[in-house]
C-alpha atoms as a PDB file:
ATOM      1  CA  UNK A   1     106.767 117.927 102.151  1.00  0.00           C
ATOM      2  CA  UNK A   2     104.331 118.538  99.047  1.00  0.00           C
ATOM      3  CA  UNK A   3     103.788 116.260  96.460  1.00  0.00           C
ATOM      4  CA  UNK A   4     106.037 118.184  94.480  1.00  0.00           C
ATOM      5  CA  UNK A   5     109.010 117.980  96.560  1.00  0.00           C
ATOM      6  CA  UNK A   6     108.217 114.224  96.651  1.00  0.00           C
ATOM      7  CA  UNK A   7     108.339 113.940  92.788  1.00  0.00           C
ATOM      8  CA  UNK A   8     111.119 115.542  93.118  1.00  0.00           C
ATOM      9  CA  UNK A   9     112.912 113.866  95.816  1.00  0.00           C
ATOM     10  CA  UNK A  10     111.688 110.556  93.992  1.00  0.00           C
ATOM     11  CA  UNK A  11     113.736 111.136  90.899  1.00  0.00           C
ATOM     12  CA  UNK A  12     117.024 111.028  92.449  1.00  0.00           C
ATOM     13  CA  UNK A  13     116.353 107.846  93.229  1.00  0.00           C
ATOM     14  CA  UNK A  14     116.392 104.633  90.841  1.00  0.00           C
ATOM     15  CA  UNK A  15     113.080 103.722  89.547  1.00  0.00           C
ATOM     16  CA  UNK A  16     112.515 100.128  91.096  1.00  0.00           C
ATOM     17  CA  UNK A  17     114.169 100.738  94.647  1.00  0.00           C
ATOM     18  CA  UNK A  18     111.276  99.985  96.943  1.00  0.00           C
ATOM     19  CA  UNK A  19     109.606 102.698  98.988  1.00  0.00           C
ATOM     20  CA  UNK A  20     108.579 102.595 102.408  1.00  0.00           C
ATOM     21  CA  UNK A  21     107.271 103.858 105.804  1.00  0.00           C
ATOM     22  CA  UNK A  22     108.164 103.218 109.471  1.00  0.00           C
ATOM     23  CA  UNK A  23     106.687 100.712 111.590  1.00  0.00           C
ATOM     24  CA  UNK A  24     105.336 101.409 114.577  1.00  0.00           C
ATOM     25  CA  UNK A  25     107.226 100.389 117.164  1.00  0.00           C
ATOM     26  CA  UNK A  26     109.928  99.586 114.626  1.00  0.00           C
ATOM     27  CA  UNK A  27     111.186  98.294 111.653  1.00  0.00           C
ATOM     28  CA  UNK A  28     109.706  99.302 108.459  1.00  0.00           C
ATOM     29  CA  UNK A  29     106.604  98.744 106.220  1.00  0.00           C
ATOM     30  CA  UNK A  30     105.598  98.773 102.608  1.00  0.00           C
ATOM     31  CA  UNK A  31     103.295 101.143 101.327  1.00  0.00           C
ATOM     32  CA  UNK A  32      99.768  99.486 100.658  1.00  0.00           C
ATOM     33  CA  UNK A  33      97.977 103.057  99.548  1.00  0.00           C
ATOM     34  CA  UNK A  34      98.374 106.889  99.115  1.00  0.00           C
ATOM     35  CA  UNK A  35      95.390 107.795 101.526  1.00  0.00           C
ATOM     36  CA  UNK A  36      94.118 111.465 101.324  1.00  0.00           C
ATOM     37  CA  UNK A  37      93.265 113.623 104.515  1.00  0.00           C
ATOM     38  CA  UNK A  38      92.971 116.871 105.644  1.00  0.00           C
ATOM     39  CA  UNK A  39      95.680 117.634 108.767  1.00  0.00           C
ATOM     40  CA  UNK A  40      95.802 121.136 111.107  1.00  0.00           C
ATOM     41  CA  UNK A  41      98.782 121.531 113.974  1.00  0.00           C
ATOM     42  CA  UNK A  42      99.132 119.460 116.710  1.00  0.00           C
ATOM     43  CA  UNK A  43      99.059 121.078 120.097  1.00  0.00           C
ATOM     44  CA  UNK A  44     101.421 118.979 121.424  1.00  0.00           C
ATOM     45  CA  UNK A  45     104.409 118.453 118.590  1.00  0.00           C
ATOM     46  CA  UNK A  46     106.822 119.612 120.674  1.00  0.00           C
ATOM     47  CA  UNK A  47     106.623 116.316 122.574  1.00  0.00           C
ATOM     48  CA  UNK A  48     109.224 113.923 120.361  1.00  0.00           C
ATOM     49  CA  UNK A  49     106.226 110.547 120.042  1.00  0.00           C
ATOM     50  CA  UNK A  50     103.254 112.964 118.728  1.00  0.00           C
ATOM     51  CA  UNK A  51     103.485 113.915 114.875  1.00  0.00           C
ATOM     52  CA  UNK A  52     103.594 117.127 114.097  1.00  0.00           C
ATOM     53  CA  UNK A  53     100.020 116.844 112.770  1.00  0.00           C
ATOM     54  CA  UNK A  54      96.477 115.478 113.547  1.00  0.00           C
ATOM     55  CA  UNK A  55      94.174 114.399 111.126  1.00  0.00           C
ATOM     56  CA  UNK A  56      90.875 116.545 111.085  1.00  0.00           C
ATOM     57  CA  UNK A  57      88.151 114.219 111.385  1.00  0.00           C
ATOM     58  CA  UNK A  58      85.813 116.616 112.907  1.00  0.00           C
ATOM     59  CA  UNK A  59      84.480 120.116 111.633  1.00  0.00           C
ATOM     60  CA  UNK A  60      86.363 123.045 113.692  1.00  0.00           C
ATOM     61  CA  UNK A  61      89.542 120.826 112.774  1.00  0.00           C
ATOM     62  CA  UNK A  62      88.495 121.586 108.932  1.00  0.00           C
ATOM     63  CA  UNK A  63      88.425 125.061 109.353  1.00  0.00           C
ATOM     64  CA  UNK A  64      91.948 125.347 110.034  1.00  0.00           C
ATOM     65  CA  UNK A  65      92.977 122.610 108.390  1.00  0.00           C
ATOM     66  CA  UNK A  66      95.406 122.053 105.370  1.00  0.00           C
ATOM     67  CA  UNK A  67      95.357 118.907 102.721  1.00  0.00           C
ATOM     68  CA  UNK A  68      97.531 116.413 102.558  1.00  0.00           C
ATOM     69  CA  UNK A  69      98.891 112.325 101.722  1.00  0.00           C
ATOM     70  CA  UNK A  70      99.335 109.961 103.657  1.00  0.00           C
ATOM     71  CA  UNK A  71     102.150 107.029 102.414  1.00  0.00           C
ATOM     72  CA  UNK A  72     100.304 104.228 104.490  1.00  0.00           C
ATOM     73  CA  UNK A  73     101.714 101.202 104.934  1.00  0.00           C
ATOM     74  CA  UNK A  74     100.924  98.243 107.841  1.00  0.00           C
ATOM     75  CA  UNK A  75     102.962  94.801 108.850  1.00  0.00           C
ATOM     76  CA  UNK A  76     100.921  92.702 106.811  1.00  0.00           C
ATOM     77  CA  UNK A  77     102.275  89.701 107.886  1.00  0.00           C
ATOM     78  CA  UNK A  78     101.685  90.302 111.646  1.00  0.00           C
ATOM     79  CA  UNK A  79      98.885  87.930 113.810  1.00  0.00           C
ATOM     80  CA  UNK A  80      98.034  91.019 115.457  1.00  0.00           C
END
């Protein structure tokens, strides 16, 4: 999805409904920041508990990477 289609996917939805991302075993989280990255492929997306995508944290990864968000969002109530 690009921030576009979020916008757009936002506005069919009432302004003050809360937004949120997935835990990680579970449940769900609110979102604490936008973070931005850079993301290429992952090799191994067609297993169904890797993401689609990896970040690209080192150089080769940048050269075929593409940018992106992140909606980040961690139990902050956990004693973890």
């Amino acid at each position: 999805m690009t921030v576009n289609e979020l916008i757009e996917e936002l506005k069919q939805h009432s302004p003050g409904k809360k937004v949120v991302v997935r835990g990680y075993e579970g449940g769900y989280n609110d979102i604490l920041r936008i973070v931005e990255m850079d993301v290429f492929p992952n090799p191994e997306q067609r297993r169904g508990y890797y993401g689609e995508y990896e970040y690209a944290d080192e150089e080769k990864d940048k050269e075929v990477s593409t940018p992106a968000i992140e909606l980040y969002g961690v139990n902050t109530k956990s004693e973890d």
